[in-house]
C-alpha atoms as a PDB file:
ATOM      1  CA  UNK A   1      61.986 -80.818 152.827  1.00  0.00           C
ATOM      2  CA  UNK A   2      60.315 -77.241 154.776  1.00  0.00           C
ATOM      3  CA  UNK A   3      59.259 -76.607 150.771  1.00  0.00           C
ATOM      4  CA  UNK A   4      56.786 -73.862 151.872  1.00  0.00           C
ATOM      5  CA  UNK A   5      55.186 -73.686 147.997  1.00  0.00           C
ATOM      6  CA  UNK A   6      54.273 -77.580 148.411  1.00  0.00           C
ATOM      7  CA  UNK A   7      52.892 -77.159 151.907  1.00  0.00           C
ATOM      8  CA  UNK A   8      51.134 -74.074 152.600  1.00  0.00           C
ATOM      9  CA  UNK A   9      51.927 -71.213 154.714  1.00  0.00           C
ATOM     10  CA  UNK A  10      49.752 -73.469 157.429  1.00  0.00           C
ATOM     11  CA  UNK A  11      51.335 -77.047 156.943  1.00  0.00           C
ATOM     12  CA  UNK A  12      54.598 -74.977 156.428  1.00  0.00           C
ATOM     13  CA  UNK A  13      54.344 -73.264 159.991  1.00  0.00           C
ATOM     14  CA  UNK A  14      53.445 -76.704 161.654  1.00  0.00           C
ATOM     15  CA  UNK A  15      56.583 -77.898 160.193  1.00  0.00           C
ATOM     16  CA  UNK A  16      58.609 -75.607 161.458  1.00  0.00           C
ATOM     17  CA  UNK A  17      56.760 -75.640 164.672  1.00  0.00           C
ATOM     18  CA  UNK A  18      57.763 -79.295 165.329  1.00  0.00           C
ATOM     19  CA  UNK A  19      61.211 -79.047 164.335  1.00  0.00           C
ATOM     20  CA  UNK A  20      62.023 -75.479 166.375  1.00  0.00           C
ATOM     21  CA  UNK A  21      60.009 -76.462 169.464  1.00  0.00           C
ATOM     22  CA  UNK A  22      59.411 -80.142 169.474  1.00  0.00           C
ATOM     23  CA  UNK A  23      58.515 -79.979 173.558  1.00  0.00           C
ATOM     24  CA  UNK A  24      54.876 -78.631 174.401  1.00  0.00           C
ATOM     25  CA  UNK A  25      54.704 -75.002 174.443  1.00  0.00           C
ATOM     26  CA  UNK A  26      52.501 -72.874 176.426  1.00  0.00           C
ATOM     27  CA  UNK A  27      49.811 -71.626 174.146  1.00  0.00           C
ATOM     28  CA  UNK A  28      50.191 -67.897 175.387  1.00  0.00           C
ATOM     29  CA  UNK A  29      53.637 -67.429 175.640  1.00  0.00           C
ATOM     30  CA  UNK A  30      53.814 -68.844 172.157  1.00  0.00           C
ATOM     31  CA  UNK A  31      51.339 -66.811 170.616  1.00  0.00           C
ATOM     32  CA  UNK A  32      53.605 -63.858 171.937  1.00  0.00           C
ATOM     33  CA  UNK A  33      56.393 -64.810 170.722  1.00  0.00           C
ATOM     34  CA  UNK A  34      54.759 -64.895 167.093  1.00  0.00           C
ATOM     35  CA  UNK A  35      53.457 -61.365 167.751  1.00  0.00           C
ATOM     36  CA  UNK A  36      57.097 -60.381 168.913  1.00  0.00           C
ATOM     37  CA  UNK A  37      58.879 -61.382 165.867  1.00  0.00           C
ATOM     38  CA  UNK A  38      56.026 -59.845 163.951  1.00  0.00           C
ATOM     39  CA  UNK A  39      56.616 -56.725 165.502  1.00  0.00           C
ATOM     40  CA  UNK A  40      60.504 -57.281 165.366  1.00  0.00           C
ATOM     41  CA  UNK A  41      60.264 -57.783 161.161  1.00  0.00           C
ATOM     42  CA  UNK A  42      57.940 -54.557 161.181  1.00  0.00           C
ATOM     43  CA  UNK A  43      60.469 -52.600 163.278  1.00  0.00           C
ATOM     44  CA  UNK A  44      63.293 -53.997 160.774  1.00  0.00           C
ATOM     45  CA  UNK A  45      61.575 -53.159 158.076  1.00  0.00           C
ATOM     46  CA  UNK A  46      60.829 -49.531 159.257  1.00  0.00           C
ATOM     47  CA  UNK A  47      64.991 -49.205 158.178  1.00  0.00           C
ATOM     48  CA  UNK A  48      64.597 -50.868 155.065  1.00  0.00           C
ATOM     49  CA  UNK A  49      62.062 -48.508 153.859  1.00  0.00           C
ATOM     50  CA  UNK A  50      63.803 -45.523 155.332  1.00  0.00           C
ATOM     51  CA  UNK A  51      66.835 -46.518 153.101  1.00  0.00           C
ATOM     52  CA  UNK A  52      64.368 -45.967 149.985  1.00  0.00           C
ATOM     53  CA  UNK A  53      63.390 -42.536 151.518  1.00  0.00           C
ATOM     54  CA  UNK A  54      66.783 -41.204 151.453  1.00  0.00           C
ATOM     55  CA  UNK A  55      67.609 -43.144 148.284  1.00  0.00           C
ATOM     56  CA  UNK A  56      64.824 -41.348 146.825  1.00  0.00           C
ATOM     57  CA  UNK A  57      65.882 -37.704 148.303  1.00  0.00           C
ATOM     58  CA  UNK A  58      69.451 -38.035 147.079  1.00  0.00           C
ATOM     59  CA  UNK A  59      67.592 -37.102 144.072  1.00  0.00           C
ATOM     60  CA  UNK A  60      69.257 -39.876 141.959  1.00  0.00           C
ATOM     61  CA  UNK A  61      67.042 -41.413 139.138  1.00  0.00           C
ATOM     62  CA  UNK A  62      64.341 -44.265 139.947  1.00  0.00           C
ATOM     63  CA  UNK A  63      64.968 -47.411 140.061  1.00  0.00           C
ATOM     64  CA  UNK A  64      64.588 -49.672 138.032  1.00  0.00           C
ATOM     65  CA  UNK A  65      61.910 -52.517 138.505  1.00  0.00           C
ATOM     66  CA  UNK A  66      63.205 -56.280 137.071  1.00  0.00           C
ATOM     67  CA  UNK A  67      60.689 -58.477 135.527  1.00  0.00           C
ATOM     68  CA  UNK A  68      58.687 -61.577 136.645  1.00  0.00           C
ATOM     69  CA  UNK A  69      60.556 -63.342 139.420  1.00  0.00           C
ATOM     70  CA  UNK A  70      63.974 -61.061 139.197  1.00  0.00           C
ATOM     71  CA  UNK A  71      61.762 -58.560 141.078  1.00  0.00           C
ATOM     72  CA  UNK A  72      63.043 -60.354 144.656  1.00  0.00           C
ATOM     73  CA  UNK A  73      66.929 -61.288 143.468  1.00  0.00           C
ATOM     74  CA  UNK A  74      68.079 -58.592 141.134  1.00  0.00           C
ATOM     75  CA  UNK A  75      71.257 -55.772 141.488  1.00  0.00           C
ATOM     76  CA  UNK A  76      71.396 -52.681 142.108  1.00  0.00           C
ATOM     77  CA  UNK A  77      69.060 -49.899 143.082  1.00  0.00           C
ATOM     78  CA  UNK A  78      66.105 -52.152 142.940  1.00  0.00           C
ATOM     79  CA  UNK A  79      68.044 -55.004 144.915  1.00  0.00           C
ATOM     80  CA  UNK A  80      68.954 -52.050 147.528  1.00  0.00           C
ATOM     81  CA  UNK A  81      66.265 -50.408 148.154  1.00  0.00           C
ATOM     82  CA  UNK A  82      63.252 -52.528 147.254  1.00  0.00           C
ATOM     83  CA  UNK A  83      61.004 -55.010 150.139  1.00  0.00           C
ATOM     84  CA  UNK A  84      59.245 -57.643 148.192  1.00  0.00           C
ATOM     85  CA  UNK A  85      61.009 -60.595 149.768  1.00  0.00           C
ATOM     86  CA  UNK A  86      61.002 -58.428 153.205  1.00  0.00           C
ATOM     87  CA  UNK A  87      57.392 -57.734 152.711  1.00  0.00           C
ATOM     88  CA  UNK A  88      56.150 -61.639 151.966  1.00  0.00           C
ATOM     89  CA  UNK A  89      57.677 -62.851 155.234  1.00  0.00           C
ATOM     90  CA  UNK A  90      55.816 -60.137 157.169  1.00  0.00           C
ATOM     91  CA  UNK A  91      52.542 -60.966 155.413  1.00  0.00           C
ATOM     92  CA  UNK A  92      52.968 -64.486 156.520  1.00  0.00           C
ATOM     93  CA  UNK A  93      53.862 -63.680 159.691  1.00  0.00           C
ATOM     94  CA  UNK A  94      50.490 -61.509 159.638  1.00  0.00           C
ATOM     95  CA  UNK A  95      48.762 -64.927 159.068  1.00  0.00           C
ATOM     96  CA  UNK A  96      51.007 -66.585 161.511  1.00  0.00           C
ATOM     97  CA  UNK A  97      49.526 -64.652 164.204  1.00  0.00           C
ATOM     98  CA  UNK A  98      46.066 -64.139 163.373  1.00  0.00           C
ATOM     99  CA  UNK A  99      45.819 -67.426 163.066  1.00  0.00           C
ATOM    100  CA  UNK A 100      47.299 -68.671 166.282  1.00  0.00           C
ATOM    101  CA  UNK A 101      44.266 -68.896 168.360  1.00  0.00           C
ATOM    102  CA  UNK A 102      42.848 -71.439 165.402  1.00  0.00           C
ATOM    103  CA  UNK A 103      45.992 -73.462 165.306  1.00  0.00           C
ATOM    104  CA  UNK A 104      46.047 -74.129 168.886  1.00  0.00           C
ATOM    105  CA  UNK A 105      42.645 -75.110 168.878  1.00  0.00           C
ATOM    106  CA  UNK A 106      43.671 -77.496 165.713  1.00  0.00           C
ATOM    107  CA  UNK A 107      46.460 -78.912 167.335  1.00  0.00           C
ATOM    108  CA  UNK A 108      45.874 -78.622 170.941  1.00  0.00           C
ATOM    109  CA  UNK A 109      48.370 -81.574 171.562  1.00  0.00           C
ATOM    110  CA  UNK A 110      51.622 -79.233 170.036  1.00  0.00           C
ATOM    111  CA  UNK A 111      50.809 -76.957 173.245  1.00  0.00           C
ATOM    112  CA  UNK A 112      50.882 -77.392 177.196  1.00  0.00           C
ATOM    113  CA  UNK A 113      47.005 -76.733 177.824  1.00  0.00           C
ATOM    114  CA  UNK A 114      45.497 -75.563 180.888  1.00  0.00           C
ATOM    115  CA  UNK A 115      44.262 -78.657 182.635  1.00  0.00           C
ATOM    116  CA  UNK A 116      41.564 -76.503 183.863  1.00  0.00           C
ATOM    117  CA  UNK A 117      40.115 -74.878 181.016  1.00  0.00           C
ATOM    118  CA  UNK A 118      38.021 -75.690 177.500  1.00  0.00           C
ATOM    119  CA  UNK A 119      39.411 -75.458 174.402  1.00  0.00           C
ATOM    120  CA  UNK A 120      36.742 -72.946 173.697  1.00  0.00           C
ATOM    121  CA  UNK A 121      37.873 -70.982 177.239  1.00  0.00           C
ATOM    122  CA  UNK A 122      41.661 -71.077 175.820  1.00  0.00           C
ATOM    123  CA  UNK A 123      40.985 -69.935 172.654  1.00  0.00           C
ATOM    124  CA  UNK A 124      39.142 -66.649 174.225  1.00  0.00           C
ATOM    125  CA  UNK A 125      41.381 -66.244 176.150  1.00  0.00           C
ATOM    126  CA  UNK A 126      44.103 -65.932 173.150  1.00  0.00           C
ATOM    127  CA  UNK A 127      41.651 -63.932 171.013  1.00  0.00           C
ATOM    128  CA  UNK A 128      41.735 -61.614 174.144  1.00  0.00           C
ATOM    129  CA  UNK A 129      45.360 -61.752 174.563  1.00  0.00           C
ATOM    130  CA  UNK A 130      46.009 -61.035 170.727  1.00  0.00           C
ATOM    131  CA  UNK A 131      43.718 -57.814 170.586  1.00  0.00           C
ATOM    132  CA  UNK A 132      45.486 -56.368 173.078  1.00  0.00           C
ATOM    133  CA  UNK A 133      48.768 -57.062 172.108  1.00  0.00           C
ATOM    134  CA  UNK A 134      48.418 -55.768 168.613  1.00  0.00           C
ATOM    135  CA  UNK A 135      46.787 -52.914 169.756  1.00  0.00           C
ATOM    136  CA  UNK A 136      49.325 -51.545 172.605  1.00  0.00           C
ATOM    137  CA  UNK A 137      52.363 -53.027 170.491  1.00  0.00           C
ATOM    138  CA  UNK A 138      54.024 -49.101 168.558  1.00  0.00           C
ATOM    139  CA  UNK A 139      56.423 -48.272 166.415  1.00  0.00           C
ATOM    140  CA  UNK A 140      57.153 -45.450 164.196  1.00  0.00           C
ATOM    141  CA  UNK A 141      58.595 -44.941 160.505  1.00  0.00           C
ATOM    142  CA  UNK A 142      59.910 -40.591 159.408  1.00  0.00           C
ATOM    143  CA  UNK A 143      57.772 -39.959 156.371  1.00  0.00           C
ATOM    144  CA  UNK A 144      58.368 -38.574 153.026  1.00  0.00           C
ATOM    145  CA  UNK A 145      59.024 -35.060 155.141  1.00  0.00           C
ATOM    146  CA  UNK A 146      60.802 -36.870 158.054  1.00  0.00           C
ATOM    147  CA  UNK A 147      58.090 -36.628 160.878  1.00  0.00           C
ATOM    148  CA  UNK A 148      57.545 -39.416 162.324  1.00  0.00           C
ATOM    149  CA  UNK A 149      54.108 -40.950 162.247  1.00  0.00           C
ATOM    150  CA  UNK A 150      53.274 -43.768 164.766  1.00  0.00           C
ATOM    151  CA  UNK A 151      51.027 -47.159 163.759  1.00  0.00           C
ATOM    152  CA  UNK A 152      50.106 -50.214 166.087  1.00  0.00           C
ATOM    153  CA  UNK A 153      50.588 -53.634 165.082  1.00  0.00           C
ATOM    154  CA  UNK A 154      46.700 -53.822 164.484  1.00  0.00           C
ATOM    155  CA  UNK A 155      47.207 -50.858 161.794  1.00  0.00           C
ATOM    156  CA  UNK A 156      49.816 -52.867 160.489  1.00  0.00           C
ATOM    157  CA  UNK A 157      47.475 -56.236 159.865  1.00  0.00           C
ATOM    158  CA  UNK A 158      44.616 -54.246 159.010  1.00  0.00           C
ATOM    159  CA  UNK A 159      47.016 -52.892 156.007  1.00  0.00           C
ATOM    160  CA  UNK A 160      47.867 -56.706 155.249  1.00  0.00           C
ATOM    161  CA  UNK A 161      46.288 -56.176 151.488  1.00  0.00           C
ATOM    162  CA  UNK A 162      47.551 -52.893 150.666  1.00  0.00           C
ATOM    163  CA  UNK A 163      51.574 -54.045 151.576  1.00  0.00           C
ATOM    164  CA  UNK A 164      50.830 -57.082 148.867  1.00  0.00           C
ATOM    165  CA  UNK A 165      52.079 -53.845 146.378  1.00  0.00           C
ATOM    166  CA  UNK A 166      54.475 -51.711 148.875  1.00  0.00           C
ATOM    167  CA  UNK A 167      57.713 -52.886 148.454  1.00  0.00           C
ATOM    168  CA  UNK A 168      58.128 -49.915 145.450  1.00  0.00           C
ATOM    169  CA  UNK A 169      60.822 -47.853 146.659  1.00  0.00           C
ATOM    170  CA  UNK A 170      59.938 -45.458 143.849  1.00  0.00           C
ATOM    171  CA  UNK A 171      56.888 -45.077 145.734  1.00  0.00           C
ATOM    172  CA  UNK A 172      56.668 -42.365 148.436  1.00  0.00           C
ATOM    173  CA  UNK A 173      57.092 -44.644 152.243  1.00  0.00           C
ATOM    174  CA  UNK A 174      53.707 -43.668 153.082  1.00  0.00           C
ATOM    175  CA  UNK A 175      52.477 -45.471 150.464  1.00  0.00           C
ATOM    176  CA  UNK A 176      55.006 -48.302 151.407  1.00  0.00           C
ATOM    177  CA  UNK A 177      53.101 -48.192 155.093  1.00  0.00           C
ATOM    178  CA  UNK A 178      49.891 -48.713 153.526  1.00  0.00           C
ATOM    179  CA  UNK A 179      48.115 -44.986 154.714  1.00  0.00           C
ATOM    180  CA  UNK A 180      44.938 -44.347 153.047  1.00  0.00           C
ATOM    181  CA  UNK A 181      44.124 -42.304 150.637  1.00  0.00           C
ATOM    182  CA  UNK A 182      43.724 -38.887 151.067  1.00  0.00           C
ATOM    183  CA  UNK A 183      44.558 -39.295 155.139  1.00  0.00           C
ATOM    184  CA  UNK A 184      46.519 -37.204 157.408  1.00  0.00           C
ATOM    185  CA  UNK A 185      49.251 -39.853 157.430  1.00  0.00           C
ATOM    186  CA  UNK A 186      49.416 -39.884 153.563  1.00  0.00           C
ATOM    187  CA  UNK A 187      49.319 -35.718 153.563  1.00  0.00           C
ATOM    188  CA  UNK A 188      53.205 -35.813 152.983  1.00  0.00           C
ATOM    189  CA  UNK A 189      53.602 -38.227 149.881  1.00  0.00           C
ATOM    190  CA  UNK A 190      54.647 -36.624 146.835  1.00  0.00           C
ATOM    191  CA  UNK A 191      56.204 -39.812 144.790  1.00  0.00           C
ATOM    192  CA  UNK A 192      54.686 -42.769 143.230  1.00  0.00           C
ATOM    193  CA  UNK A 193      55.935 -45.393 141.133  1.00  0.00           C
ATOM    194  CA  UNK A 194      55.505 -45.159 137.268  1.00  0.00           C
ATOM    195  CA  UNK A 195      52.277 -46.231 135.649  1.00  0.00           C
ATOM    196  CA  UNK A 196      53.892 -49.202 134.089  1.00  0.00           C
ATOM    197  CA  UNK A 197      55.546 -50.287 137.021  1.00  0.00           C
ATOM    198  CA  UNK A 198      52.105 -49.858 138.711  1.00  0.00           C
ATOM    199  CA  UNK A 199      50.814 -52.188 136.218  1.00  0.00           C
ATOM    200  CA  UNK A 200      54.136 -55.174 136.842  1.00  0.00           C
ATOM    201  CA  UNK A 201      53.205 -54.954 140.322  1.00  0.00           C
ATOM    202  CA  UNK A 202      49.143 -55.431 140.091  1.00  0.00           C
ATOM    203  CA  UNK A 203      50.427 -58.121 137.747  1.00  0.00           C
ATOM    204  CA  UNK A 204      52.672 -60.027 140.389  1.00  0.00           C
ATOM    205  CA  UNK A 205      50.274 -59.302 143.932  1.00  0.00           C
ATOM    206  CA  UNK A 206      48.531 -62.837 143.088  1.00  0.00           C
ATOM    207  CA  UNK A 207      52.538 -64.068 144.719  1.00  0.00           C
ATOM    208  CA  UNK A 208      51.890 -61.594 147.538  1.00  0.00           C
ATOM    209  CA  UNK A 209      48.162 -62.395 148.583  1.00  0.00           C
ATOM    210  CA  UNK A 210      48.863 -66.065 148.089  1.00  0.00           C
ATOM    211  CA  UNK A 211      51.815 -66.004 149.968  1.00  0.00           C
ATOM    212  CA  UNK A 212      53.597 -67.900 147.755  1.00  0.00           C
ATOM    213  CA  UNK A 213      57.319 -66.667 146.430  1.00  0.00           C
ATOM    214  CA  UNK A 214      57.347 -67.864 142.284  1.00  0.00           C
ATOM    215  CA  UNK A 215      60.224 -70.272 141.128  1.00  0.00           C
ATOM    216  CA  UNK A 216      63.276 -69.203 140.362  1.00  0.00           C
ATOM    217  CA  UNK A 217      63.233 -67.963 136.527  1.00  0.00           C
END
C-alpha cells in the first residue's frame, strides 16, 4: 500500500510518481507542475485561514484545541477553522519541490531527458527554472485588519519551519503566514493562541517537521 509513514515522504512521492504518470515525463514540465499545485494548496489555503480570521472577529470564544492526534480529526470550532492536516500536505509539497531537481537526477530514467544535455546541465537548468518560478509565482492573504499583504512562493518555503506551528486559528493569520517578528507584515496581529496551547503545539511540531501524520488514537 502508498503507506506514506512506512515509506518516507521521498519513497512515498516515487510511488505515487509511478502509479500517476507511469510514461516518461519531461523533467521541466514536471517540476512545474509540482510548483503549480504547490502554489494551488497555498492559494487554497489562503481561504482556509481567512475562515479563522472572521471566525475569530465574530468575537465568539476560542477554540478549543483537542489533544494528541484528535488535533487533525476533531468537531467543531477546532475541526472548522483549524489547518494542521492542510498545513502537512503543503509542507510536503514544500519538499516535493525543492527537491525535484535531486530526484530527477536520482531517477533520471522516470523522466524524458534531453538527449543533448548532462545530468549535471539538466539539473541547472531546473535549479534555474525553480528560482524563478518561486520567486515570480504571488498570491495574497487580508490580514488581521483586512489589507491584503502579498508573499511569493519563495517567502512561502523560506517560512517552511515556522508553518510546522500555524495551523492555530486562535492565533492572529499573520502568525498563521509565518511573518516575522516584529515586521511590517506582522504590524497588524493582535491575537495569539493561549500559553498552554502554545505549549500542545511545540509538543506535536516533531509530526510537522518530520512530515509524518501520528496514528490514529
Amino acid at each position: 500500500s502508498l503507506d506514506q509513514s512506512q515509506l518516507g515522504v521521498e519513497g512515498f512521492y516515487d510511488r505515487m510518481d509511478d502509479v500517476m504518470s507511469p510514461s516518461p515525463l519531461d523533467p521541466t514540465r514536471a517540476m512545474e507542475e509540482a510548483i503549480t499545485s504547490l502554489e494551488e494548496q497555498a492559494k487554497v489555503r489562503v481561504t482556509s485561514v481567512e475562515n479563522g480570521r472572521k471566525f475569530q472577529n465574530n468575537k465568539r470564544s476560542e477554540a478549543t484545541m483537542p489533544d494528541g492526534a484528535a488535533i487533525f480529526e476533531t468537531s467543531g470550532a477546532w475541526e472548522d477553522f483549524s489547518t494542521p492536516s492542510r498545513d502537512l500536505r503543503l509542507l510536503i509539497a514544500i519538499d516535493v519541490v525543492l527537491g525535484f531537481p535531486d530526484r530527477v537526477v536520482r531517477r533520471p530514467e522516470r523522466y524524458a531527458m534531453p538527449k543533448d544535455k548532462s545530468l549535471t546541465e539538466v539539473k541547472a537548468e531546473l535549479q534555474r527554472v525553480l528560482a524563478s518560478e518561486l520567486a515570480t509565482r504571488k498570491f495574497s492573504y487580508p490580514r488581521s485588519d483586512g489589507s491584503a499583504w502579498t508573499l511569493t512562493l519563495r517567502d512561502v518555503i523560506d517560512r517552511a519551519v515556522d508553518l510546522e506551528m500555524a495551523y492555530n486559528p486562535n492565533d492572529c493569520v499573520e502568525l498563521r503566514w509565518g511573518a516575522p517578528a516584529k515586521s511590517d507584515e506582522a504590524a497588524t496581529c493582535k491575537r495569539y493562541a493561549p500559553a498552554a496551547q502554545r505549549e500542545k503545539m511545540s509538543k506535536y511540531r516533531a509530526w510537522f517537521h518530520d512530515r509524518r501524520r501520528p496514528p490514529r488514537a
